[in-house]
Protein backbone atom coordinates (compact mmCIF):
# COMPACT_ATOMS: atom_id res chain seq x y z
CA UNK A 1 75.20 31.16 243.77
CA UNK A 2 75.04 27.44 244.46
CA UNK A 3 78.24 26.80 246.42
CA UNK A 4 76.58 22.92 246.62
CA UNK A 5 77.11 22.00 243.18
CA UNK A 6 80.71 23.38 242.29
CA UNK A 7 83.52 22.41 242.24
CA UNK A 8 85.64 21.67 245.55
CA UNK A 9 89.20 23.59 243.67
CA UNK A 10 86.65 26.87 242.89
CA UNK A 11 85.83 27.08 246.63
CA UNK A 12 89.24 26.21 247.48
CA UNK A 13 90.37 29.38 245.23
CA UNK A 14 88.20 31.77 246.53
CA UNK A 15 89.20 30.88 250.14
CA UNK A 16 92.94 31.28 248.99
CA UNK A 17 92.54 34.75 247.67
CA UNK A 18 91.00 35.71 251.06
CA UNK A 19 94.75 34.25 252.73
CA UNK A 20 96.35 36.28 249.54
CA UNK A 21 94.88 39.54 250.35
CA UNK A 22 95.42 38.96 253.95
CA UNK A 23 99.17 38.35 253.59
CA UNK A 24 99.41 41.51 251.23
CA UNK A 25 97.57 43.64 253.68
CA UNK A 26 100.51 43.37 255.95
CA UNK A 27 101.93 45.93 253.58
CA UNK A 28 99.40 48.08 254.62
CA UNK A 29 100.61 47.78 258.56
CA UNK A 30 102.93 51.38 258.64
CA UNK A 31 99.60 53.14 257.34
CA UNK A 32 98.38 53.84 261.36
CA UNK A 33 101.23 55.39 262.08
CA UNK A 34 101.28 57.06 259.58
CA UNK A 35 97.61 58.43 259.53
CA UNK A 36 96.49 57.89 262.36
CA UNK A 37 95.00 54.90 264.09
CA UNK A 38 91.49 56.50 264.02
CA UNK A 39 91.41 57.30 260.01
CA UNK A 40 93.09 53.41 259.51
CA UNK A 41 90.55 52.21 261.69
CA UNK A 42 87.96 54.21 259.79
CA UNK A 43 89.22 53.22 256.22
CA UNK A 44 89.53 49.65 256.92
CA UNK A 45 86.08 48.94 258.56
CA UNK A 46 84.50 51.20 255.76
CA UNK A 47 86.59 49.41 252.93
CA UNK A 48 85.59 45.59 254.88
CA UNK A 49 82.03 46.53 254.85
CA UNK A 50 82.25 46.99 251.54
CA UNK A 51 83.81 43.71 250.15
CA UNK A 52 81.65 41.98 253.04
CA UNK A 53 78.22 43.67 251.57
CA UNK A 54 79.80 42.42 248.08
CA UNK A 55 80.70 38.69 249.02
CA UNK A 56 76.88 38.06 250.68
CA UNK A 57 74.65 39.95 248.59
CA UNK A 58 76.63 39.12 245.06
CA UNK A 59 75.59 35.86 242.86
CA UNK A 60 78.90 36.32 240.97
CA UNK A 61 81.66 33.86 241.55
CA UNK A 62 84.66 36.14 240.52
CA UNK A 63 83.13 39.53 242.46
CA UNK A 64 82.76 36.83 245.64
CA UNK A 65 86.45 35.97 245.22
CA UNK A 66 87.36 39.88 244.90
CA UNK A 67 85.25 40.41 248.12
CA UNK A 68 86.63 37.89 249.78
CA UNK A 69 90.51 39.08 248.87
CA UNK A 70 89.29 42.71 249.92
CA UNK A 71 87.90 41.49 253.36
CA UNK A 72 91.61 39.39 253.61
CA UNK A 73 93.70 43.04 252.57
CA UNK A 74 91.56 44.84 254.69
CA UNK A 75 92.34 42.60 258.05
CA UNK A 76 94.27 45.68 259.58
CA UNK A 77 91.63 46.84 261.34
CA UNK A 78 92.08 43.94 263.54
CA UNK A 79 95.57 44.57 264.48
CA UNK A 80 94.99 48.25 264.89
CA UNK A 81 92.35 48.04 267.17
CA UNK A 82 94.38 46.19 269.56
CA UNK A 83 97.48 48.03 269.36
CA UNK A 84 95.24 51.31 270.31
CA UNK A 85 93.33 49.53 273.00
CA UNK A 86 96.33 48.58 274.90
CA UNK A 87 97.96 52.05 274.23
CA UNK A 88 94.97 53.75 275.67
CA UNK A 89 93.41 51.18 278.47
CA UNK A 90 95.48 50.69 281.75
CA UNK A 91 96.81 47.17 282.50
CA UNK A 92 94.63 46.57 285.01
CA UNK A 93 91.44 46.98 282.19
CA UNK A 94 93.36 45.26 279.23
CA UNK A 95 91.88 41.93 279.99
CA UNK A 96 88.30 43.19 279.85
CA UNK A 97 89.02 46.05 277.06
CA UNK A 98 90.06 42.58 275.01
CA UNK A 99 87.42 40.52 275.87
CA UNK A 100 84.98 43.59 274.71
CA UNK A 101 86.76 43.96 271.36
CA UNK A 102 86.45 40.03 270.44
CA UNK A 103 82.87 39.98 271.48
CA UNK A 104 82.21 43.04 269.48
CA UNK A 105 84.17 41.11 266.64
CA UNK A 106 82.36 37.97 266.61
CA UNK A 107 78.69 39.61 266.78
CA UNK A 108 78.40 39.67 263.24
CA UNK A 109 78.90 36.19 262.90
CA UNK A 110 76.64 35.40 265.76
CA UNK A 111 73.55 37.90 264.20
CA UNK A 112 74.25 36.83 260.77
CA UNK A 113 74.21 32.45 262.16
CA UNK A 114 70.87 33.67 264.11
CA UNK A 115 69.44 35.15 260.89
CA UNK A 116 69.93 32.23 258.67
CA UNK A 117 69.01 30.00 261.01
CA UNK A 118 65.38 31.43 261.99
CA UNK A 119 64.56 34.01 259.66
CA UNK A 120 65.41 32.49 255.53
């Protein structure tokens, strides 16, 4: 897909379904306590996978744009990941529990930059 060439309101849109899906996946915010954090944790990194595995490796403008609105609905495993760290970790560890989980969080990024840059 040749995100050069099109048009700036088609980007736009597929960047505002990812803020859609996010806002709607609030709805989904009871589900851990209902559940279980470890099954909502589960579900949502197995469901963001998905519609992350979809948004890189599809050529398809509208299956990107569903991708992208799946990887904003499934954003809850964010939140819960933090609300069981800092029911689990003592407050003396908190600091260090949260610096682990946004390292973790941003390694995909920071594999993914490395790829592109020195390996296609």
């Amino acid at each position: 897909m040749d995100m050069v060439c099109m048009p700036k309101t088609q980007i736009s849109r597929m960047i505002a379904i990812y803020y859609i899906g996010f806002a709607l996946g609030g709805l989904l915010y009871p589900l851990p306590d209902k559940l279980g954090r470890r099954f909502s944790l589960l579900l949502g990194f197995s469901a963001s996978l998905a519609c992350q595995y979809g948004a890189v490796f599809s050529s398809n403008y509208w299956v990107r744009t569903l991708c992208f609105g799946g990887i904003g609905l499934f954003g809850i495993k964010n939140s819960t990941s933090y609300v069981w760290l800092f029911e689990c970790v003592s407050s003396k560890y908190k600091p260090l529990a949260c610096t682990c989980i946004n390292s973790f969080d941003a390694l995909p990024m920071l594999v993914t930059c490395i790829v592109f840059a020195f390996f296609s």
